[in-house]
Protein backbone atom coordinates (compact mmCIF):
# COMPACT_ATOMS: atom_id res chain seq x y z
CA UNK A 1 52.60 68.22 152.28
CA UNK A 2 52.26 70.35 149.23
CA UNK A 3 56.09 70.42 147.48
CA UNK A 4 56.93 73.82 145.55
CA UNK A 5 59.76 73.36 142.92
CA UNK A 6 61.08 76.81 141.70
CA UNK A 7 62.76 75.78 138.27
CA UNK A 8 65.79 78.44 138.10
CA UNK A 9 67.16 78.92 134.30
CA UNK A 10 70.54 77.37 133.26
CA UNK A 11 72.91 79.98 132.93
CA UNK A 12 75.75 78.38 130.99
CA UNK A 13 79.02 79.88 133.41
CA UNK A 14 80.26 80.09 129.27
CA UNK A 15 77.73 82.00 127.70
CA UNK A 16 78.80 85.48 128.79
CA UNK A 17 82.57 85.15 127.69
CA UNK A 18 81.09 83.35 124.40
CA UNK A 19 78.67 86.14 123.44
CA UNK A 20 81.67 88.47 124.24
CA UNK A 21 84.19 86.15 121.64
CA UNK A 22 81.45 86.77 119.24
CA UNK A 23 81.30 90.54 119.68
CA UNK A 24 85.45 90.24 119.43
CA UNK A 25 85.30 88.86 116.49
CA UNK A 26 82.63 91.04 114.81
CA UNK A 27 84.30 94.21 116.27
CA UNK A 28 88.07 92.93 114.25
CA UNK A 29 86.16 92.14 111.25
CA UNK A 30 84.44 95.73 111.28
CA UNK A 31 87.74 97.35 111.50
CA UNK A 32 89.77 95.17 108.96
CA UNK A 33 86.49 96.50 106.86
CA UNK A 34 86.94 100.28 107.24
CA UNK A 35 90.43 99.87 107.46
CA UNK A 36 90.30 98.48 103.23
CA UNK A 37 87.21 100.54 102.51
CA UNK A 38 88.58 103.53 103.52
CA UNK A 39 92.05 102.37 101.05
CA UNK A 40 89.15 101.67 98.19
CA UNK A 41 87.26 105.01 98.69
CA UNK A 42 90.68 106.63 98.25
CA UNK A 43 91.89 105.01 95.47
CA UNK A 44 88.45 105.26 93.38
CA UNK A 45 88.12 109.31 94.12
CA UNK A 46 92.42 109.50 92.81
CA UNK A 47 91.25 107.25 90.26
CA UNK A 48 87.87 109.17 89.05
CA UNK A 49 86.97 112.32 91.10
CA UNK A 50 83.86 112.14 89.51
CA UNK A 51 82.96 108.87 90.66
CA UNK A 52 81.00 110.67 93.99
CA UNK A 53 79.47 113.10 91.78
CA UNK A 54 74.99 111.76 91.87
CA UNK A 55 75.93 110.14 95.90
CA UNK A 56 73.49 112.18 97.11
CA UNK A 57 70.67 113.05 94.79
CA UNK A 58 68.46 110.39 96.04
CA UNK A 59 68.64 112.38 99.74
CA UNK A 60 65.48 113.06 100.88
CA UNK A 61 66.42 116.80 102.33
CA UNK A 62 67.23 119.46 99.75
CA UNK A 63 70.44 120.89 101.85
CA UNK A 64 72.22 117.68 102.23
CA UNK A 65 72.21 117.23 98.20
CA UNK A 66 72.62 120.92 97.89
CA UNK A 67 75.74 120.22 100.25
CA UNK A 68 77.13 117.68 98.70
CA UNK A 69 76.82 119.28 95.26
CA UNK A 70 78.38 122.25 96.54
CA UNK A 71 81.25 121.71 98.80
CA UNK A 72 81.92 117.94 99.00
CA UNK A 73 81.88 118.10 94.94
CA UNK A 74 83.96 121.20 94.82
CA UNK A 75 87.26 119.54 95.64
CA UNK A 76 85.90 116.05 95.78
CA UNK A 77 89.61 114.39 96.04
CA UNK A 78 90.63 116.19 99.44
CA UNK A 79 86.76 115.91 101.14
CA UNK A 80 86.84 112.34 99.82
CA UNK A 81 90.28 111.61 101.24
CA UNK A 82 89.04 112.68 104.28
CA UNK A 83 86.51 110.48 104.52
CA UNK A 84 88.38 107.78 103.35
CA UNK A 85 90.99 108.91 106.59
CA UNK A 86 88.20 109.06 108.94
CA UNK A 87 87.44 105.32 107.91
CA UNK A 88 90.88 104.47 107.95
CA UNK A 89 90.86 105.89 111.78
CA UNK A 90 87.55 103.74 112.84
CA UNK A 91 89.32 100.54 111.49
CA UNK A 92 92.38 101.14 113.80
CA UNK A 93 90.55 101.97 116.73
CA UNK A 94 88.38 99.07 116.47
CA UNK A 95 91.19 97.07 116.10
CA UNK A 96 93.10 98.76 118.74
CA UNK A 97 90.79 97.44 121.53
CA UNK A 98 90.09 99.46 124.98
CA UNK A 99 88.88 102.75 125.15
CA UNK A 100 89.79 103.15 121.72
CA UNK A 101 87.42 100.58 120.31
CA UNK A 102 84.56 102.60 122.16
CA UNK A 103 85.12 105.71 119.95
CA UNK A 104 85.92 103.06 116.86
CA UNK A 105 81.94 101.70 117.55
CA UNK A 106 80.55 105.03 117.95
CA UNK A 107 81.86 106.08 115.13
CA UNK A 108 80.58 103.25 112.79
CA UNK A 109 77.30 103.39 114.40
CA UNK A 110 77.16 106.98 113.68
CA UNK A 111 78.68 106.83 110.40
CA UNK A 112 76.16 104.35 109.28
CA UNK A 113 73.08 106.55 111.07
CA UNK A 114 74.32 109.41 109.08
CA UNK A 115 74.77 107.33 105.70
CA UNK A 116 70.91 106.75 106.01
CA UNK A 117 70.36 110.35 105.05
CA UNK A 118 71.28 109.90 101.48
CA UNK A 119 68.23 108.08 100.28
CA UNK A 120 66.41 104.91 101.41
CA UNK A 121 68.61 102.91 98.47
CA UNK A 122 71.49 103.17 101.77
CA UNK A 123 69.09 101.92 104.26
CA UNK A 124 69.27 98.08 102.54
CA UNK A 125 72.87 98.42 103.89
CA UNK A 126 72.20 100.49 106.81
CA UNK A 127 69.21 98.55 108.45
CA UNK A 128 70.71 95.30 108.57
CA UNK A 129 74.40 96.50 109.05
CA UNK A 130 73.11 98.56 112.01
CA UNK A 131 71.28 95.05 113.53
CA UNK A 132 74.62 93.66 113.50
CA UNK A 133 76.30 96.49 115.03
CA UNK A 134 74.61 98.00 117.88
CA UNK A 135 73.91 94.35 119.80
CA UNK A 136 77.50 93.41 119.12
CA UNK A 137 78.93 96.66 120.70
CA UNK A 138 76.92 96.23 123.72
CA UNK A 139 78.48 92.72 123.98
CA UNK A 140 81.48 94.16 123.70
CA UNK A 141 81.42 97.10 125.65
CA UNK A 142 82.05 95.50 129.25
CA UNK A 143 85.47 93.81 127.95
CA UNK A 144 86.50 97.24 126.77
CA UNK A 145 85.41 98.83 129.93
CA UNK A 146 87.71 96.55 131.89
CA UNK A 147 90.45 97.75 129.86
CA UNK A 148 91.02 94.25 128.20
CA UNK A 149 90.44 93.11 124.51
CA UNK A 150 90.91 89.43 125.93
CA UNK A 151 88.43 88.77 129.10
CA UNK A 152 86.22 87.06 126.36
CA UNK A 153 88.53 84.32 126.30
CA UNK A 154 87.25 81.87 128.41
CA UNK A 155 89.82 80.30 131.01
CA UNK A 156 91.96 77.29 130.01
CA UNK A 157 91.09 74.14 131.81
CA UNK A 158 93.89 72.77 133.92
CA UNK A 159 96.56 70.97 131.59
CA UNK A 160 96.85 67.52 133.30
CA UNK A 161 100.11 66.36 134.61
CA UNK A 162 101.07 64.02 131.62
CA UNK A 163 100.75 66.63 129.62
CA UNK A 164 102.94 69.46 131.44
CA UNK A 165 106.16 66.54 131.19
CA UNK A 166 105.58 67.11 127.10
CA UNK A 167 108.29 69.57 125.92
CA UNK A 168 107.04 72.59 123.85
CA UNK A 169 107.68 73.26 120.24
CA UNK A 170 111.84 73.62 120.19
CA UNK A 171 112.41 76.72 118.93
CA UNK A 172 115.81 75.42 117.89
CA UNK A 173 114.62 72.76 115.49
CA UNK A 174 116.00 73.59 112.08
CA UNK A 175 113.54 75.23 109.68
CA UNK A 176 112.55 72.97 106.59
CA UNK A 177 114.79 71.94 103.90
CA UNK A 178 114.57 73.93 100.87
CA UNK A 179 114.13 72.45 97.18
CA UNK A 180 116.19 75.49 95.80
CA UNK A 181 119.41 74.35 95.62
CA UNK A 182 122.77 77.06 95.21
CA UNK A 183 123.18 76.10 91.76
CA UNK A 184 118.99 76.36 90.80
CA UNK A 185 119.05 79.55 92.53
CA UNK A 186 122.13 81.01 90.41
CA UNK A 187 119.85 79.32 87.64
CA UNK A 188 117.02 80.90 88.59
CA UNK A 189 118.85 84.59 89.31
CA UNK A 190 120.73 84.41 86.06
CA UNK A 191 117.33 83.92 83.94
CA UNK A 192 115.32 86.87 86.18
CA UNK A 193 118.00 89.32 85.57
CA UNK A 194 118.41 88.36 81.81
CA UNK A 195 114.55 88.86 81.11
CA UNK A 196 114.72 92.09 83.69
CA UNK A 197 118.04 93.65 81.44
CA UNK A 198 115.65 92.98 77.82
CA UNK A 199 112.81 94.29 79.75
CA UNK A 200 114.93 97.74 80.11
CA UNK A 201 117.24 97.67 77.15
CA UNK A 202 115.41 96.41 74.81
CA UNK A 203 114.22 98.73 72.47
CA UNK A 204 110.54 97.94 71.90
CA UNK A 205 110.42 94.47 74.90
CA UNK A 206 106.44 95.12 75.39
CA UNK A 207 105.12 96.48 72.02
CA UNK A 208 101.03 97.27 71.73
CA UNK A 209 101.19 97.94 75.23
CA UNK A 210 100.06 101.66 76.61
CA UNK A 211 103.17 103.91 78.06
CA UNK A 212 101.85 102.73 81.29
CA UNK A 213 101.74 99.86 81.56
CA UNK A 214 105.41 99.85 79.79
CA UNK A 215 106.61 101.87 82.44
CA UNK A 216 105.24 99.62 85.03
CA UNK A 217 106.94 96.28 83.88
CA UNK A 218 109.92 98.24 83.28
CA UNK A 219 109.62 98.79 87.08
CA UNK A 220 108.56 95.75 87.81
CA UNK A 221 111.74 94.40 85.94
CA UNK A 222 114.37 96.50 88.52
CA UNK A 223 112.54 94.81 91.19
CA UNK A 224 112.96 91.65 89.92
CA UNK A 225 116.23 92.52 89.64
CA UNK A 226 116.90 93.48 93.48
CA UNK A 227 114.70 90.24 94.23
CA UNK A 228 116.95 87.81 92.42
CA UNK A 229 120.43 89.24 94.40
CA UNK A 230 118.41 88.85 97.75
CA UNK A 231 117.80 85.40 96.59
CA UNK A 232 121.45 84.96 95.84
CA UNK A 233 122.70 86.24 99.09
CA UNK A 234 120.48 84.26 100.94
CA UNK A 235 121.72 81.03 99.39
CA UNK A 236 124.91 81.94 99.59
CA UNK A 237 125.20 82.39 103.67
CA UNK A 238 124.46 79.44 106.04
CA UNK A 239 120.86 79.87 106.45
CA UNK A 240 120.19 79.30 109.68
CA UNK A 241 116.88 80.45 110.40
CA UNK A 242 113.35 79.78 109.51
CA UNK A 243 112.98 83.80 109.06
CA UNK A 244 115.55 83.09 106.02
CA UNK A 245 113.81 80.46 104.65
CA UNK A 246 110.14 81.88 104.99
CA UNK A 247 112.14 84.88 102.64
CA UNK A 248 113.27 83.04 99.98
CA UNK A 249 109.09 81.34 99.82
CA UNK A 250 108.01 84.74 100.03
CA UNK A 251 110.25 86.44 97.29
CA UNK A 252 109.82 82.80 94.87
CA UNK A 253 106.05 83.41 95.52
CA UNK A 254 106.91 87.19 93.88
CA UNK A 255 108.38 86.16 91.27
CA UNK A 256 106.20 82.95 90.21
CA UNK A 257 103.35 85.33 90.54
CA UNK A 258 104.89 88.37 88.60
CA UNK A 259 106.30 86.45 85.10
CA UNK A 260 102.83 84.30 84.93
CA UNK A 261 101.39 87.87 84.00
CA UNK A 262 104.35 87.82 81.59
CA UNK A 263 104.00 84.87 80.23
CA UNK A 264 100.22 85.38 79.76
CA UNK A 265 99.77 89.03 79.90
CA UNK A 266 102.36 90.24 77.59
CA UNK A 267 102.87 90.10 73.40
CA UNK A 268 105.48 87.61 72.72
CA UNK A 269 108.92 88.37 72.95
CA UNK A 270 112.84 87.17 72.83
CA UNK A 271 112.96 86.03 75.96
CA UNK A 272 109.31 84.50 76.12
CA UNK A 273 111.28 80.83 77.04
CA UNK A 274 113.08 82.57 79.67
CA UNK A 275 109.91 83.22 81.37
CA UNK A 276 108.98 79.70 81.27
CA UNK A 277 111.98 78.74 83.17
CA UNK A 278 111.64 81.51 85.25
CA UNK A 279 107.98 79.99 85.91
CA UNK A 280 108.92 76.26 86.07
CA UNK A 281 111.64 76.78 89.21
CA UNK A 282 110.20 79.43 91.36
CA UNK A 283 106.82 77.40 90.80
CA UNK A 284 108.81 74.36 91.74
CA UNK A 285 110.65 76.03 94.87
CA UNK A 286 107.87 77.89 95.92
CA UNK A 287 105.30 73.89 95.78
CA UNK A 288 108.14 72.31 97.37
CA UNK A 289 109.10 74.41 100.27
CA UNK A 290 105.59 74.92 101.22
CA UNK A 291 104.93 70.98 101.62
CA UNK A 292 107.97 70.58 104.03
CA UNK A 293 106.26 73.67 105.41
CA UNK A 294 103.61 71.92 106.20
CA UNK A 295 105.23 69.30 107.08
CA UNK A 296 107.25 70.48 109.71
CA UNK A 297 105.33 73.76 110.62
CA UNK A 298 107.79 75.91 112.91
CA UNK A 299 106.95 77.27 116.04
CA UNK A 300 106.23 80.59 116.63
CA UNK A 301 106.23 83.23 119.33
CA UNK A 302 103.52 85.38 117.86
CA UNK A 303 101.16 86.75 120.08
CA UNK A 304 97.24 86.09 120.29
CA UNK A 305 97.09 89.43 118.97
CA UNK A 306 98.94 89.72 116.34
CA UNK A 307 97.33 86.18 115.32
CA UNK A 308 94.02 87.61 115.14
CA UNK A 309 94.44 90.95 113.80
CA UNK A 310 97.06 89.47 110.59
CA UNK A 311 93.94 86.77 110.00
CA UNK A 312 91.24 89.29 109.91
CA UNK A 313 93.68 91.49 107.68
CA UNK A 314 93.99 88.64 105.32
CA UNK A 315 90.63 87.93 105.18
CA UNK A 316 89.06 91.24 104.55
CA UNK A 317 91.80 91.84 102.11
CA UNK A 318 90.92 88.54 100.03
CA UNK A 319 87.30 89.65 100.28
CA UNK A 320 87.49 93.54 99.44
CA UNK A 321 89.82 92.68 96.17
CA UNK A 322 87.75 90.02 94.76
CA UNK A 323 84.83 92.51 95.38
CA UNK A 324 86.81 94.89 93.67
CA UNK A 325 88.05 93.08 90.91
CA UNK A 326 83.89 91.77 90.44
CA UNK A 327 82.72 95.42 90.53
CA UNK A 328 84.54 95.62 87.06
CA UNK A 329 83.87 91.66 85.83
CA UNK A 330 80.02 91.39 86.90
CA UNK A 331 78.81 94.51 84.93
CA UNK A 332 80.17 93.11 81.49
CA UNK A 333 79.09 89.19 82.63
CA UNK A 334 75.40 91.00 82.47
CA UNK A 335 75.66 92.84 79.87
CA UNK A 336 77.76 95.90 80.44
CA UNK A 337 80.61 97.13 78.68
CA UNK A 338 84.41 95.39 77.82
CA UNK A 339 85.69 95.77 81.64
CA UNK A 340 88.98 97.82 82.03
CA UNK A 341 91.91 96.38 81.55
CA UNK A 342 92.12 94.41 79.16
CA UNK A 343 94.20 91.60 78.39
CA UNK A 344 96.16 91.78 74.93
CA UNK A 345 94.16 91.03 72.02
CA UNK A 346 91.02 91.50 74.26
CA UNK A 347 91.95 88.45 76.20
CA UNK A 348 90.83 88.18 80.63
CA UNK A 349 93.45 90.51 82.08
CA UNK A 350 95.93 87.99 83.64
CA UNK A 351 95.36 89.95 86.99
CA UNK A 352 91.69 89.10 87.39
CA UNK A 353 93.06 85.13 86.72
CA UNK A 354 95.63 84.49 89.20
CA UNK A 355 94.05 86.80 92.00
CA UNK A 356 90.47 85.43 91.73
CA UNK A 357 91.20 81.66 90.68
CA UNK A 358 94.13 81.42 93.02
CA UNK A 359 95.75 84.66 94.92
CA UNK A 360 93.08 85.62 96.56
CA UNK A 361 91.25 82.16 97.89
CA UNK A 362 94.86 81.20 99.09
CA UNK A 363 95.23 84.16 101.41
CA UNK A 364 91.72 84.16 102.57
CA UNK A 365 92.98 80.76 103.62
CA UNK A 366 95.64 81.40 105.24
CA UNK A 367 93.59 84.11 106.92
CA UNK A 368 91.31 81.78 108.47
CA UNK A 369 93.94 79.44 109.36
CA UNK A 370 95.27 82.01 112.13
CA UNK A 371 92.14 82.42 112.71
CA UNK A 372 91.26 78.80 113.58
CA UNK A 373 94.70 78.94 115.41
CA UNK A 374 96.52 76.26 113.22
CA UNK A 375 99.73 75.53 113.78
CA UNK A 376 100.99 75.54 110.38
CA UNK A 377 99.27 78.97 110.11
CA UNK A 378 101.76 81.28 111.61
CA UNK A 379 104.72 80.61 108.67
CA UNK A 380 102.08 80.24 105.66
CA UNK A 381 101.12 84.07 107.13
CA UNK A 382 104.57 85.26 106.76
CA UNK A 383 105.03 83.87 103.56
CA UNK A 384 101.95 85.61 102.04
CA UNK A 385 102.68 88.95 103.88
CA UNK A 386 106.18 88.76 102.12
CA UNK A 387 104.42 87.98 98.61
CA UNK A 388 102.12 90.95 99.28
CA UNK A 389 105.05 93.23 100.05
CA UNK A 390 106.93 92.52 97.26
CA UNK A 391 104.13 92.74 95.06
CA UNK A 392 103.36 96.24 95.65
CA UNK A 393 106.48 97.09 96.19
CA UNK A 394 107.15 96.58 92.61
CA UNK A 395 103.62 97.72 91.51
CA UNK A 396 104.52 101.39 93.38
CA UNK A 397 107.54 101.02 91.76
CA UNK A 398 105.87 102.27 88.77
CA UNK A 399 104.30 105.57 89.91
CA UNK A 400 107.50 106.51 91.28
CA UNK A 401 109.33 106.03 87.97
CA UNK A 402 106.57 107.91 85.77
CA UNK A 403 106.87 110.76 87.35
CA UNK A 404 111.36 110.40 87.37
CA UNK A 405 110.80 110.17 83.76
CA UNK A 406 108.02 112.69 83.31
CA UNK A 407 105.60 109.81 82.05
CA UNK A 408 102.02 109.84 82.70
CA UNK A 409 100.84 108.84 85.98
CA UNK A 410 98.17 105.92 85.67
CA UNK A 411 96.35 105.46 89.12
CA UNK A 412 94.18 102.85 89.01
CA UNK A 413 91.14 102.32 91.59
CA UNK A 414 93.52 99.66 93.78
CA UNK A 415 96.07 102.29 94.01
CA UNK A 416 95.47 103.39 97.33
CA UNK A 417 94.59 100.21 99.23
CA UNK A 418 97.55 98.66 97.51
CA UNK A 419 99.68 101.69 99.26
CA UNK A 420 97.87 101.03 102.74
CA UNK A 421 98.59 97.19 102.06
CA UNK A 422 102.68 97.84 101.52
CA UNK A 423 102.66 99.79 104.41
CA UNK A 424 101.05 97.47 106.85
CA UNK A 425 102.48 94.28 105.41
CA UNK A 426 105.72 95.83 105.83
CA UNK A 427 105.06 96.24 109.93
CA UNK A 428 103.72 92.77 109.33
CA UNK A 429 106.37 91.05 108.14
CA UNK A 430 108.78 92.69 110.56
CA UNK A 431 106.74 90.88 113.31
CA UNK A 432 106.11 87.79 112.14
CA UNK A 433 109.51 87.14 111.46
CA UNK A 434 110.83 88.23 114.49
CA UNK A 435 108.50 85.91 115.87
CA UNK A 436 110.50 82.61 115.02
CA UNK A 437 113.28 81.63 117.05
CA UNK A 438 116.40 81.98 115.20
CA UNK A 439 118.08 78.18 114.76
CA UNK A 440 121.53 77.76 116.48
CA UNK A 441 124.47 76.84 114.64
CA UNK A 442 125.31 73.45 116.20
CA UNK A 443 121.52 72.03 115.21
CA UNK A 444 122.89 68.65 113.31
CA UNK A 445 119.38 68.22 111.01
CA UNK A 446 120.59 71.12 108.61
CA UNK A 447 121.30 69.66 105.47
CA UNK A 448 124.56 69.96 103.51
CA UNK A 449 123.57 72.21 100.97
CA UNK A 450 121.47 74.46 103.43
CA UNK A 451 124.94 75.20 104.87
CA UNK A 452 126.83 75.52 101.76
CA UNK A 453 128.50 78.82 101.21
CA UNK A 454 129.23 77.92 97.46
C-alpha cells in the first residue's frame, strides 16, 4: 500500500508576535525620527529662512516649483514651521500607539510619496525609506487594530516555583552612597558661584568673544548659580531617596559638562583655576556616583512604555545631533569652508568635542540600554534626562536674556530641537523619578554623612 506524506510548513507559534516586535520597534524609531526632524527643520528655517529657497527646482512639474517659489518661499518661516509641526504631529502619533499610530503611518507614507515629487535626487531616500515603511505598517497594523501597542510581546513562560519564593527588587533599599561629601559640595558651590559672580561682574570676563555668545555664558553663569544652591540644599537635608541622589548626578553632570567648554572654549581669565576645580570635583562626583550606580542599580517602577519610548528618544537624539553637528564638520573635512562656530583662535569648537567624542555616544548608550531592558538602565536614563534639562535650560537661558537686555538674538540651527528637547525631558524627568520608590527613614545602610544635616 502506496503511503502519501503531505509535508505541512512549520509555522513557528513565535513568528507572528516577532514580525509584529519588529514592526514595534520600527514604528517608535520612525516617530522619535519626525519627532527631532521636525525640531531640526524648525530650527534651520529660524536659523536661515533661506535655507528652503532651490528645494524644489529639481521638480519635475512646473507648478509644484512655481508653488514653492511662490507661496511656500513667500513667508518661508511660518509654511516651514508648519511643516516642521506636521512632523512633529506624525512622531507623536506613531509613538502614541492605537488608532493614532494608523494616521501617524499614513501620514509618513504619504509624506514620503509626496516628497518624491521634488526631483528624483528625493527618490534615493524615498525608494528605500518607503521599502521599510509600507511592509512594517502592515505588520503593525493588526496590533493597532486590537487597540494594543503590546500584543507583539510574546507571552512570558511560566516562572517556576523556585523562582516565585525570590523576593523582588526592595524598593526600600537605600540608594547608593554618594562621593560628594557636605563639605566638597560647599567646596564645590563656593567655587561655581565665585566663577558665576566674575562671569557677571566682571567687566570684560570673556573678551574676543561675539555679544552672543557673552550674553549666553553670562546666562549660563545664573544657572550655574541656581544649580550650585540646589546642590547645597540637597546635601544639606537627609537624603533619603534615590530620586535625590539621581539629582545631584544629573546637576554634577551639568556642571562638569558646562565649565569643560570654559576651560577649553573660553580666552583665559582670573578665575581660569577655579574652573579646574570646578572640573576636578563634579568630574570626580559625577565618576564616582555612577560606579556605585552601577553597582547597586535601583529598582524602578517604570513602565514598559515609558522604557521604550525614553530609549528610542535617546537614541534618535544621539543620532540626529551628531548628524547635525557632521552636516557642519564633513563639508570643511572635504574641502569646504571654516565650519561655524569656531573655537577661539580658530581652534574645534569645544561643543563639537564633548558631544561627538563623549555626550552623545554616552546617551545613545544609555538609550539602548532601556532598550535591551538592563537593569542598571532605568537610573543612568534619569541621570542623562536631568543633564539634558539642565543643559538647555541654561542654553535658553540666553535668548531670554538678549531680548531683557535688548541684545541681539543669535538662533542657531539646534535652537528649536533643543526647545522640543527641554520640554520633553522635563515630562521625562518628572516620570522617571517618580518611578523610584522613595527610601524609608529607618533603612540602617544609609551612611553617616548621607544623613548629615551639617
Amino acid at each position: 500500500m502506496p503511503v502519501t506524506t503531505t509535508l505541512q510548513p512549520r509555522t513557528s507559534p513565535d513568528a507572528v508576535p516577532r514580525e509584529r516586535t519588529r514592526a514595534s520597534v520600527v514604528r517608535r524609531f520612525v516617530g522619535g525620527f519626525y519627532l527631532v526632524m521636525g525640531g531640526i527643520n524648525a530650527g534651520v528655517v529660524v536659523a536661515d529662512p533661506e535655507t528652503y529657497r532651490t528645494f524644489a527646482d529639481e521638480s519635475f512639474w512646473s507648478f509644484v516649483t512655481d508653488a514653492w517659489q511662490s507661496v511656500v518661499m513667500a513667508h518661508p518661516v511660518a509654511w516651514i514651521l508648519a511643516l516642521a509641526a506636521g512632523e512633529v504631529v506624525l512622531g507623536l502619533l506613531l509613538l502614541r500607539g492605537g488608532a493614532a499610530a494608523k494616521v501617524g503611518w499614513i501620514g509618513v507614507i504619504a509624506f514620503h510619496v509626496l516628497l518624491m515629487s521634488f526631483g528624483f535626487g528625493f527618490w534615493l531616500w524615498c525608494v528605500p525609506a518607503l521599502l521599510l515603511l509600507v511592509p512594517a505598517a502592515r505588520a503593525d497594523w493588526p496590533a493597532l487594530s486590537d487597540g494594543s501597542t503590546r500584543t507583539s510581546v510574546p507571552a512570558a513562560p511560566a516562572v517556576p516555583a523556585v523562582r516565585a519564593a525570590t523576593p523582588p527588587p526592595a524598593a526600600v533599599a537605600a540608594p547608593p552612597t554618594s562621593t560628594l561629601t557636605p563639605w566638597s559640595t560647599w567646596v564645590l558651590a563656593a567655587a561655581v558661584v565665585g566663577a558665576s559672580l566674575y562671569g557677571l561682574l566682571a567687566e570684560t570676563p570673556y573678551r574676543s568673544l561675539p555679544e552672543a555668545t557673552v550674553v549666553s555664558a553670562q546666562a549660563q553663569d545664573a544657572c550655574s548659580i541656581v544649580v550650585a544652591a540646589i546642590l547645597v540644599l540637597l546635601v544639606r537635608r537627609s537624603v533619603t531617596s534615590t530620586a535625590s541622589y539621581l539629582a545631584r548626578l544629573g546637576l554634577l553632570g551639568y556642571l562638569l559638562y558646562s565649565y569643560l567648554i570654559y576651560v577649553t572654549g573660553v580666552p583665559m581669565n582670573r578665575v581660569f583655576l577655579v574652573y579646574v576645580v570646578i572640573v576636578s570635583l563634579s568630574g570626580a562626583g559625577l565618576l564616582g556616583g555612577l560606579h556605585r550606580l552601577v553597582d547597586r542599580p535601583p529598582a524602578s517602577t517604570a513602565s514598559p512604555r515609558l522604557t521604550r519610548t525614553t530609549g528610542w528618544v535617546l537614541v534618535v537624539t544621539a543620532v540626529l545631533f551628531a548628524g547635525l553637528w557632521l552636516s557642519v564638520l564633513l563639508p570643511y573635512a572635504l574641502g569646504g569652508p571654516s565650519p561655524e562656530p569656531e573655537g577661539v583662535g580658530g581652534t574645534p569648537f569645544p561643543v563639537f568635542v564633548l558631544d561627538l567624542a563623549a555626550v552623545l555616544p554616552a546617551i545613545a548608550a544609555v538609550g539602548v540600554l532601556l532598550l535591551r531592558g538592563r537593569a542598571v538602565a532605568p537610573p543612568l536614563a534619569a541621570v542623562a534626562l536631568l543633564k539634558i534639562l539642565t543643559l538647555f535650560t541654561a542654553l535658553w537661558a540666553g535668548p531670554v536674556l538678549a531680548l531683557v537686555t535688548n541684545a541681539d538674538v543669535d538662533l542657531g540651527p539646534d535652537a528649536v530641537p533643543s526647545l522640543l528637547l527641554l520640554a520633553a525631558s522635563a515630562w521625562l524627568v518628572a516620570r522617571w523619578l517618580r518611578s523610584f520608590e522613595p527610601v524609608p527613614s529607618h533603612v540602617p545602610d544609609l551612611p553617616d554623612g548621607e544623613r548629615s544635616t551639617s
